[in-house]
PDB file of N, CA and C in Angstrom:
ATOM      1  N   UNK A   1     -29.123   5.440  16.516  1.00  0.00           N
ATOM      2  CA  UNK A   1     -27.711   5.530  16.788  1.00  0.00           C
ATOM      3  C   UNK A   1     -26.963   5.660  15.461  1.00  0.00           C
ATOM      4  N   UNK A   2     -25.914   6.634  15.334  1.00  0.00           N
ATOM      5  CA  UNK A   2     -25.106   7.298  13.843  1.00  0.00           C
ATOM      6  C   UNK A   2     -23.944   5.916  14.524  1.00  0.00           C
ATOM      7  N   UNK A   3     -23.808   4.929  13.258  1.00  0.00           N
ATOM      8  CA  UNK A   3     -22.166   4.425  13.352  1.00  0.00           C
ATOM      9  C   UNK A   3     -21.351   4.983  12.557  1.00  0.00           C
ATOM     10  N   UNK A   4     -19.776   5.466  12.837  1.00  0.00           N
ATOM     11  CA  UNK A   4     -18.600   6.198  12.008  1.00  0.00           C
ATOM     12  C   UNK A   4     -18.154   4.981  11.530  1.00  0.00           C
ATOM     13  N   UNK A   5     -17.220   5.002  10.144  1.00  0.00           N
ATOM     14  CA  UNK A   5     -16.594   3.948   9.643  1.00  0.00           C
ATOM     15  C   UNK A   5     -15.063   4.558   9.669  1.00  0.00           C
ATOM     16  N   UNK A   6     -14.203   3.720  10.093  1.00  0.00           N
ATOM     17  CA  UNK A   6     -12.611   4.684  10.324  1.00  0.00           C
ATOM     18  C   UNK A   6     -12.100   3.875   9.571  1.00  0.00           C
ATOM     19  N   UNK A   7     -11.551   4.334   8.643  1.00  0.00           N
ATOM     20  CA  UNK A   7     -10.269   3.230   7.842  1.00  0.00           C
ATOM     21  C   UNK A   7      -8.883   3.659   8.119  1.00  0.00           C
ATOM     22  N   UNK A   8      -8.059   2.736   8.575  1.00  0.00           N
ATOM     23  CA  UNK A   8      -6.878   2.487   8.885  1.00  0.00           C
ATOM     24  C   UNK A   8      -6.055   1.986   7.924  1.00  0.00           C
ATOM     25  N   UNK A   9      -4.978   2.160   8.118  1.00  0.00           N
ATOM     26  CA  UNK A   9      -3.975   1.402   7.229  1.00  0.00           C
ATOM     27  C   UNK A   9      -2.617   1.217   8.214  1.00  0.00           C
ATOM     28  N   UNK A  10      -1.733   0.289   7.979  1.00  0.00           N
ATOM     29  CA  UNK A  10      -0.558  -0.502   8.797  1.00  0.00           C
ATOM     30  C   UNK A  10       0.554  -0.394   7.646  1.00  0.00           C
ATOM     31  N   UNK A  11       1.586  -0.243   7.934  1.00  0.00           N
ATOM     32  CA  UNK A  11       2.523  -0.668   7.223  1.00  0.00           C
ATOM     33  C   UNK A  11       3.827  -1.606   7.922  1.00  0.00           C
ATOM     34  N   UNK A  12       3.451  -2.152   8.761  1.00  0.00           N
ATOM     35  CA  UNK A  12       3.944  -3.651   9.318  1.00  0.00           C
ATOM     36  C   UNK A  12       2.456  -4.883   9.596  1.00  0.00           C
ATOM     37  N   UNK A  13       3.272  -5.770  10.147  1.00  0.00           N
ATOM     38  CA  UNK A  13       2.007  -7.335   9.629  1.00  0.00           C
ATOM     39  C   UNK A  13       1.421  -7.216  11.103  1.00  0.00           C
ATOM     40  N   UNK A  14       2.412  -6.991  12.082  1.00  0.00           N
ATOM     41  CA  UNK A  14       1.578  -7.266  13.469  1.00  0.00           C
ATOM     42  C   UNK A  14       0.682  -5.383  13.840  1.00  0.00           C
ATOM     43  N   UNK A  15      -0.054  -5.329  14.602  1.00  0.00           N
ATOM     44  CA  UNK A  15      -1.188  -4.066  14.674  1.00  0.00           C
ATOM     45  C   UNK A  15      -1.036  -4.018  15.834  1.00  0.00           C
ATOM     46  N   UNK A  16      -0.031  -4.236  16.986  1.00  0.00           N
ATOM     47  CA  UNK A  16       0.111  -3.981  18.143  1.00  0.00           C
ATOM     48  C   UNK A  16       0.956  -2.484  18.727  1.00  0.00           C
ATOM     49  N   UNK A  17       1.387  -1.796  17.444  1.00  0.00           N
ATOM     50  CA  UNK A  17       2.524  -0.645  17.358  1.00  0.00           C
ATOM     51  C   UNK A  17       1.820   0.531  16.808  1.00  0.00           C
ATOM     52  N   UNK A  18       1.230   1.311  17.764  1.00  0.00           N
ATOM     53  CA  UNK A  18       0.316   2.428  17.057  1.00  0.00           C
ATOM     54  C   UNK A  18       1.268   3.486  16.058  1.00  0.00           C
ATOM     55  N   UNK A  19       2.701   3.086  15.928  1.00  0.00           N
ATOM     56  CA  UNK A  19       3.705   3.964  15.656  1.00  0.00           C
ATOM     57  C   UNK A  19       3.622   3.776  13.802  1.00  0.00           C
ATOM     58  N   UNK A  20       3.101   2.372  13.556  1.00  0.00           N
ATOM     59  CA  UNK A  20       3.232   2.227  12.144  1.00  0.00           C
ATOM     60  C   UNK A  20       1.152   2.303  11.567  1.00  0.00           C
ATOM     61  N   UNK A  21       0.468   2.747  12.475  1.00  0.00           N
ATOM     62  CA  UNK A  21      -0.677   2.814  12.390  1.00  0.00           C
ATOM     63  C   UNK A  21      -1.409   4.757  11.370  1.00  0.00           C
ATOM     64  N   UNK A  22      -1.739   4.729  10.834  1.00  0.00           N
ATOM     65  CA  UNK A  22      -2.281   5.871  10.354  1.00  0.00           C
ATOM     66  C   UNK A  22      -3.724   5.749   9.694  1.00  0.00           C
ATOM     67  N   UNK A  23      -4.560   6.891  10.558  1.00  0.00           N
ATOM     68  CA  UNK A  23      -5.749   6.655  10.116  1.00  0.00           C
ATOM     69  C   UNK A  23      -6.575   7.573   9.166  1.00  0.00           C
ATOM     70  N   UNK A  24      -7.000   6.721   8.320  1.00  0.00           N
ATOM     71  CA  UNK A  24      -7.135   7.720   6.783  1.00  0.00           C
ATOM     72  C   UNK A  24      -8.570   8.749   6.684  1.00  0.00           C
ATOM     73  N   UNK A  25      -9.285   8.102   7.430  1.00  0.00           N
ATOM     74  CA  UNK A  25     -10.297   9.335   7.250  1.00  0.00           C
ATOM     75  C   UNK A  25     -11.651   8.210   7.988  1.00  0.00           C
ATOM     76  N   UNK A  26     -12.474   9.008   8.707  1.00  0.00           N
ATOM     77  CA  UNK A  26     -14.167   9.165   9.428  1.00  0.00           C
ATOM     78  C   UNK A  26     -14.774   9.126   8.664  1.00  0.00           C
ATOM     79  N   UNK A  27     -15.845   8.064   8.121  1.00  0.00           N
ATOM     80  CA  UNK A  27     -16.776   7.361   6.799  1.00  0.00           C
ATOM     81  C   UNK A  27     -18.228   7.493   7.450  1.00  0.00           C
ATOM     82  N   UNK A  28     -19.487   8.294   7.131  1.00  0.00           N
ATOM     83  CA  UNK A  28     -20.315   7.831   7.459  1.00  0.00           C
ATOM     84  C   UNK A  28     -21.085   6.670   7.462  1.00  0.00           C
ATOM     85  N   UNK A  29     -20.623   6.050   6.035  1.00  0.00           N
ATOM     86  CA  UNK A  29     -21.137   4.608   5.691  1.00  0.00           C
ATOM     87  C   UNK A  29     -19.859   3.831   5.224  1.00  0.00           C
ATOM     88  N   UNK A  30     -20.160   2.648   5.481  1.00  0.00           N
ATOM     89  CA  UNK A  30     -19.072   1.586   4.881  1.00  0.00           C
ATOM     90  C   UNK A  30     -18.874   1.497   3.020  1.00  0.00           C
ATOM     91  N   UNK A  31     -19.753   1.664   2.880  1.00  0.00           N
ATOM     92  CA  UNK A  31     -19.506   1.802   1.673  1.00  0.00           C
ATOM     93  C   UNK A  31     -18.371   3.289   1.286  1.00  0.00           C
ATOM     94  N   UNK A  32     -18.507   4.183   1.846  1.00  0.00           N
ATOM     95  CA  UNK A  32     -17.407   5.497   1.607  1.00  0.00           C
ATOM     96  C   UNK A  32     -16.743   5.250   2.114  1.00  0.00           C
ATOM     97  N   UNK A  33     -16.474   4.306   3.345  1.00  0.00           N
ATOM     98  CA  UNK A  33     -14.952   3.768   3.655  1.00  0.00           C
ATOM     99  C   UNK A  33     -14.091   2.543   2.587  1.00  0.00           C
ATOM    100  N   UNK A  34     -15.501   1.961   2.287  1.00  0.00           N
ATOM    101  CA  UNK A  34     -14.250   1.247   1.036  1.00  0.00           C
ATOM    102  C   UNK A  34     -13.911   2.264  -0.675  1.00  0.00           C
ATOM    103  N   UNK A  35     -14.823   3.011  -0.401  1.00  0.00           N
ATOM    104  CA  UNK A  35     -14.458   3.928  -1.663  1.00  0.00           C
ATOM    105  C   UNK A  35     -12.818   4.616  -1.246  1.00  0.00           C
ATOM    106  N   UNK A  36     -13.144   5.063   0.414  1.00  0.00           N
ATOM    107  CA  UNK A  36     -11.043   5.591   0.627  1.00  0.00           C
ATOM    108  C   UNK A  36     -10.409   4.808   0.309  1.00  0.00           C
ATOM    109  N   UNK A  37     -10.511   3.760   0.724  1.00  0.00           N
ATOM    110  CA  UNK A  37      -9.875   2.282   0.090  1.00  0.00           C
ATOM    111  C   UNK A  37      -9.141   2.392  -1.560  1.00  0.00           C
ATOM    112  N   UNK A  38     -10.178   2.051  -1.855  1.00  0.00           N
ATOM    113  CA  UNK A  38     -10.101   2.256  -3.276  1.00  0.00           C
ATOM    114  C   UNK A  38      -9.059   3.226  -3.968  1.00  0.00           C
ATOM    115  N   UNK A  39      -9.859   4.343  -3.425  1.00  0.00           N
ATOM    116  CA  UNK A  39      -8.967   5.873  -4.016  1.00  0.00           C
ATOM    117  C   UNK A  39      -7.489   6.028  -3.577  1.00  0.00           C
ATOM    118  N   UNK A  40      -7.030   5.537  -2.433  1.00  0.00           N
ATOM    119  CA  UNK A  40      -5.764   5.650  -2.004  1.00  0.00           C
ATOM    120  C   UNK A  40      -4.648   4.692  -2.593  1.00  0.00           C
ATOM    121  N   UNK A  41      -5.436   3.184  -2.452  1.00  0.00           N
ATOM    122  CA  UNK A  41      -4.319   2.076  -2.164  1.00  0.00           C
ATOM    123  C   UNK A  41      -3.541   2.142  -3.620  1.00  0.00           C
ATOM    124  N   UNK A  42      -3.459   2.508  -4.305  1.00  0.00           N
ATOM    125  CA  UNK A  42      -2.402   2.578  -5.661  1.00  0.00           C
ATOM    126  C   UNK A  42      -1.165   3.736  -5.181  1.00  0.00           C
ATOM    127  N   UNK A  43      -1.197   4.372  -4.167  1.00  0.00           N
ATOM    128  CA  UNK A  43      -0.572   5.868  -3.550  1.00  0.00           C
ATOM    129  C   UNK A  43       0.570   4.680  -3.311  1.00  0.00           C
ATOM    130  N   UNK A  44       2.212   5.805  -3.535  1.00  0.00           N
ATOM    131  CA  UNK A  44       2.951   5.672  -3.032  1.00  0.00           C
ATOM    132  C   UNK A  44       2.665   4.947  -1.081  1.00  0.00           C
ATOM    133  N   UNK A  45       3.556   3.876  -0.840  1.00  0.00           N
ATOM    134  CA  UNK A  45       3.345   3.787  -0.046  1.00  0.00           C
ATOM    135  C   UNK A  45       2.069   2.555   0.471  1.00  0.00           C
ATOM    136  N   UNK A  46       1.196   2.970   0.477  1.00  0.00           N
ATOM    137  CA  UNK A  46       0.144   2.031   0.684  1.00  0.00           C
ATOM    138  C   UNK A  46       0.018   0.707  -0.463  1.00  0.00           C
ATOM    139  N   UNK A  47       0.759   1.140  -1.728  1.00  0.00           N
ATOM    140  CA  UNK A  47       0.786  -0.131  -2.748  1.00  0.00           C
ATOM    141  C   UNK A  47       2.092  -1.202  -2.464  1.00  0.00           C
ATOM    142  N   UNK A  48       2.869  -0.589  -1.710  1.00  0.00           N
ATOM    143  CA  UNK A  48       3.461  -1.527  -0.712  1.00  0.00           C
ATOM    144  C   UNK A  48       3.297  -2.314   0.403  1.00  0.00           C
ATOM    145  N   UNK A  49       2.025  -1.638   0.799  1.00  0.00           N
ATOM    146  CA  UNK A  49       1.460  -3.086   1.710  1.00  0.00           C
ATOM    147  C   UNK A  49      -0.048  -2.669   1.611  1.00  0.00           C
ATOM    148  N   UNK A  50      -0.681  -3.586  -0.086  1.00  0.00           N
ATOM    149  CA  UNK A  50      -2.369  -3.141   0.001  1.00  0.00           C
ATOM    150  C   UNK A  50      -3.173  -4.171   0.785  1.00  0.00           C
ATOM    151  N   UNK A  51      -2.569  -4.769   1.847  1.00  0.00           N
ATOM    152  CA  UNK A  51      -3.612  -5.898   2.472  1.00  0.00           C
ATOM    153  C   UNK A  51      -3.656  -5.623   3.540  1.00  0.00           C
ATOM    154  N   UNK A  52      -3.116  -4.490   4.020  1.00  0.00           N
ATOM    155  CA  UNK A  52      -2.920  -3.894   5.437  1.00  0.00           C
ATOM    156  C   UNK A  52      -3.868  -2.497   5.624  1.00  0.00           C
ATOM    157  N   UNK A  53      -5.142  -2.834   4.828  1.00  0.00           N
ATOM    158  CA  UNK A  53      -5.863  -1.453   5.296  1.00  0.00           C
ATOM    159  C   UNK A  53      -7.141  -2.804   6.335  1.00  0.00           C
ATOM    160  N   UNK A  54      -7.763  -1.732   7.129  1.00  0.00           N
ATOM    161  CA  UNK A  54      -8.717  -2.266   8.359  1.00  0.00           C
ATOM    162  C   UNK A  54      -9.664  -0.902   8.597  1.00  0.00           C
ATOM    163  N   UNK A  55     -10.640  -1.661   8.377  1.00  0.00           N
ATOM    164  CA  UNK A  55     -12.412  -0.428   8.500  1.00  0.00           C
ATOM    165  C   UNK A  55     -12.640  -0.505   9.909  1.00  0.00           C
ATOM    166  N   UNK A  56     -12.766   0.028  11.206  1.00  0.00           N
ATOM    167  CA  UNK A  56     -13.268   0.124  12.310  1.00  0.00           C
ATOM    168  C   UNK A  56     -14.945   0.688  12.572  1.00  0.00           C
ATOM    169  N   UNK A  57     -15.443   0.290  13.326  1.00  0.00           N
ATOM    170  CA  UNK A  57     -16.684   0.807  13.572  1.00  0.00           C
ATOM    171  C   UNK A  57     -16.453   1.657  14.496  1.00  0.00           C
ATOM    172  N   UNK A  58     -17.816   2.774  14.902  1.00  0.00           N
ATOM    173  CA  UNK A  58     -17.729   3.280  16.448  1.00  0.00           C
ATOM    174  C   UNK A  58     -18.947   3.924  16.269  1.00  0.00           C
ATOM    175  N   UNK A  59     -19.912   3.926  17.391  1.00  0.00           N
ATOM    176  CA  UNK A  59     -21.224   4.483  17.510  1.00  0.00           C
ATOM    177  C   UNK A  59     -20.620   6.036  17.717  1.00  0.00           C
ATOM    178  N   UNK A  60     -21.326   7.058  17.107  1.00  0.00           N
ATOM    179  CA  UNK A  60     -21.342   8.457  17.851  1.00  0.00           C
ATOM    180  C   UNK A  60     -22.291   8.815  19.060  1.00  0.00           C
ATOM    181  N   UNK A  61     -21.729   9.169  19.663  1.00  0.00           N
ATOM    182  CA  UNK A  61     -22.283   9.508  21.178  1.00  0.00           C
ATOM    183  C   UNK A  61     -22.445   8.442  22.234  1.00  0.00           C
ATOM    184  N   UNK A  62     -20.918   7.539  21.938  1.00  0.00           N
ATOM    185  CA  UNK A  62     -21.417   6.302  23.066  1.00  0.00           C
ATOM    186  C   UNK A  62     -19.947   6.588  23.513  1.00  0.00           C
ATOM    187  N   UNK A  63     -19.755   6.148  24.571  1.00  0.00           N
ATOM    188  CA  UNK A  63     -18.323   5.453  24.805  1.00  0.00           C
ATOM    189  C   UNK A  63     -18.376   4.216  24.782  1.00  0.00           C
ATOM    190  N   UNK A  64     -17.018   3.860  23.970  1.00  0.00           N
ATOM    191  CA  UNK A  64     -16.779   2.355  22.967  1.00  0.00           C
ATOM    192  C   UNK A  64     -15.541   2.036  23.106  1.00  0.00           C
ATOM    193  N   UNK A  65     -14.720   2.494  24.378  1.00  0.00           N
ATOM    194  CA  UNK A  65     -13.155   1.867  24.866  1.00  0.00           C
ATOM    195  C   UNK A  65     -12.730   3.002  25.822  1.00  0.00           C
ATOM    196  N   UNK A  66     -12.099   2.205  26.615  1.00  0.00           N
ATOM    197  CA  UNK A  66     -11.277   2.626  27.726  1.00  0.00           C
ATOM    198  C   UNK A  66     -12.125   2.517  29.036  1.00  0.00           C
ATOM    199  N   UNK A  67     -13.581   2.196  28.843  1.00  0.00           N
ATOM    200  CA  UNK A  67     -14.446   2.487  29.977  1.00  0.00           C
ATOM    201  C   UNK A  67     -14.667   1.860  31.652  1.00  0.00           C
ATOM    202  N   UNK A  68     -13.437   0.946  31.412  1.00  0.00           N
ATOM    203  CA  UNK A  68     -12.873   1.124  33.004  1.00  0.00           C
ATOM    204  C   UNK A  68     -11.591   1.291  33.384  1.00  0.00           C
ATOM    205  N   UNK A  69     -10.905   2.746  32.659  1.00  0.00           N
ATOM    206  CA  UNK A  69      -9.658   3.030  32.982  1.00  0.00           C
ATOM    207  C   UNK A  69      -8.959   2.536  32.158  1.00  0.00           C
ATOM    208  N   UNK A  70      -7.801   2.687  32.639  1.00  0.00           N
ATOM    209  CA  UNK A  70      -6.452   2.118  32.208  1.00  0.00           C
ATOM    210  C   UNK A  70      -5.259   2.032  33.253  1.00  0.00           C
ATOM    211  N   UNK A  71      -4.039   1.270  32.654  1.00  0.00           N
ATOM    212  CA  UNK A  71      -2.765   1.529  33.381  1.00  0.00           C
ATOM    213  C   UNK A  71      -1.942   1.564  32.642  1.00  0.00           C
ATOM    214  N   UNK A  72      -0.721   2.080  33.546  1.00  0.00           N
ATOM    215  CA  UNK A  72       0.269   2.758  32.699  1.00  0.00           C
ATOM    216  C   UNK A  72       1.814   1.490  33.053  1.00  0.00           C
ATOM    217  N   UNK A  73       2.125   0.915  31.911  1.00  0.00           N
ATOM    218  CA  UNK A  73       3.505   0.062  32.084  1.00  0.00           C
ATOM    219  C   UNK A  73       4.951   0.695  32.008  1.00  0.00           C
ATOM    220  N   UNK A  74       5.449   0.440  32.939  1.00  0.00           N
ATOM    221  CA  UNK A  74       6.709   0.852  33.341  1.00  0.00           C
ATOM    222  C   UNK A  74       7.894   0.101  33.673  1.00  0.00           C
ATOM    223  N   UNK A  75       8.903  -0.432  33.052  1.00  0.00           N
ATOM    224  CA  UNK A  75       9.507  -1.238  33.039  1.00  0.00           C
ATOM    225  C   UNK A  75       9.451  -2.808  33.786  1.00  0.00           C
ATOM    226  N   UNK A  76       8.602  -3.130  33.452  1.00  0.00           N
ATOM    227  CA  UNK A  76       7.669  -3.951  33.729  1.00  0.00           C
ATOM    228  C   UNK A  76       7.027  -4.164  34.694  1.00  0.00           C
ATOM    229  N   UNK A  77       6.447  -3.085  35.345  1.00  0.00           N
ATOM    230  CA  UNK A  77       5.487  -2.991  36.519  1.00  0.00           C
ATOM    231  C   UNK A  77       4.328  -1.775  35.599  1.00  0.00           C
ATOM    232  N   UNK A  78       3.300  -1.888  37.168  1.00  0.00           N
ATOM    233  CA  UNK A  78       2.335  -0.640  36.358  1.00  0.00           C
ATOM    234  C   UNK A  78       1.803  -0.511  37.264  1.00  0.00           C
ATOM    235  N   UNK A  79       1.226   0.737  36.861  1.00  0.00           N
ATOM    236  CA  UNK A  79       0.354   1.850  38.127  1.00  0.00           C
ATOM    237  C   UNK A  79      -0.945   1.945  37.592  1.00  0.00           C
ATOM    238  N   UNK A  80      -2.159   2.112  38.249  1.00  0.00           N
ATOM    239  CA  UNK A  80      -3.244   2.541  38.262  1.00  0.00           C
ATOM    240  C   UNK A  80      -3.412   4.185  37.949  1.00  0.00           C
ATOM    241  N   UNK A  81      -3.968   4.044  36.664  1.00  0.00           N
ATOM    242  CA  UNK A  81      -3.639   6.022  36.526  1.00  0.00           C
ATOM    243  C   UNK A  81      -5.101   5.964  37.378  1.00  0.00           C
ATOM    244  N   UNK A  82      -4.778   7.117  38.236  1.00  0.00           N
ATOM    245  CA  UNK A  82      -6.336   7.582  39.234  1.00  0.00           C
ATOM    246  C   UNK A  82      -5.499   8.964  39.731  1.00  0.00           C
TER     247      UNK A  82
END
């Protein structure tokens, strides 16, 4: 099994707002995800918040989220997307 390494970065404290979320680049190994690390966090921007980067895992060729659906919230109710 190939694992991807995804590094992320936030520029707010809470990670619940995919709006302040940007993801920096697909790492074959962890080690080249902390090298993006490295190479970026002095960049405009990211040296304003360097404690807000996050490495994700994910197997290639698996499914690894969403795998029983979802729903959709609507002013505070929700529907079954089907």
């Amino acid at each position: 099994m190939t694992t991807l390494y995804i590094v992320h970065h936030y520029d707010q404290e809470t990670y619940d707002n995919n709006d302040h979320e940007k993801i920096i680049g697909v790492y074959s190994t962890e080690r080249h995800a902390e090298q993006a690390i490295e190479r970026l966090r002095d960049k405009p921007g990211f040296r304003e918040f360097p404690e807000r980067w996050f490495v994700s895992q994910m197997d290639l060729d698996k499914d690894s989220a969403w795998t029983d659906g979802f729903v959709t919230m609507r002013s505070g109710f929700y529907e079954d997307a089907q």
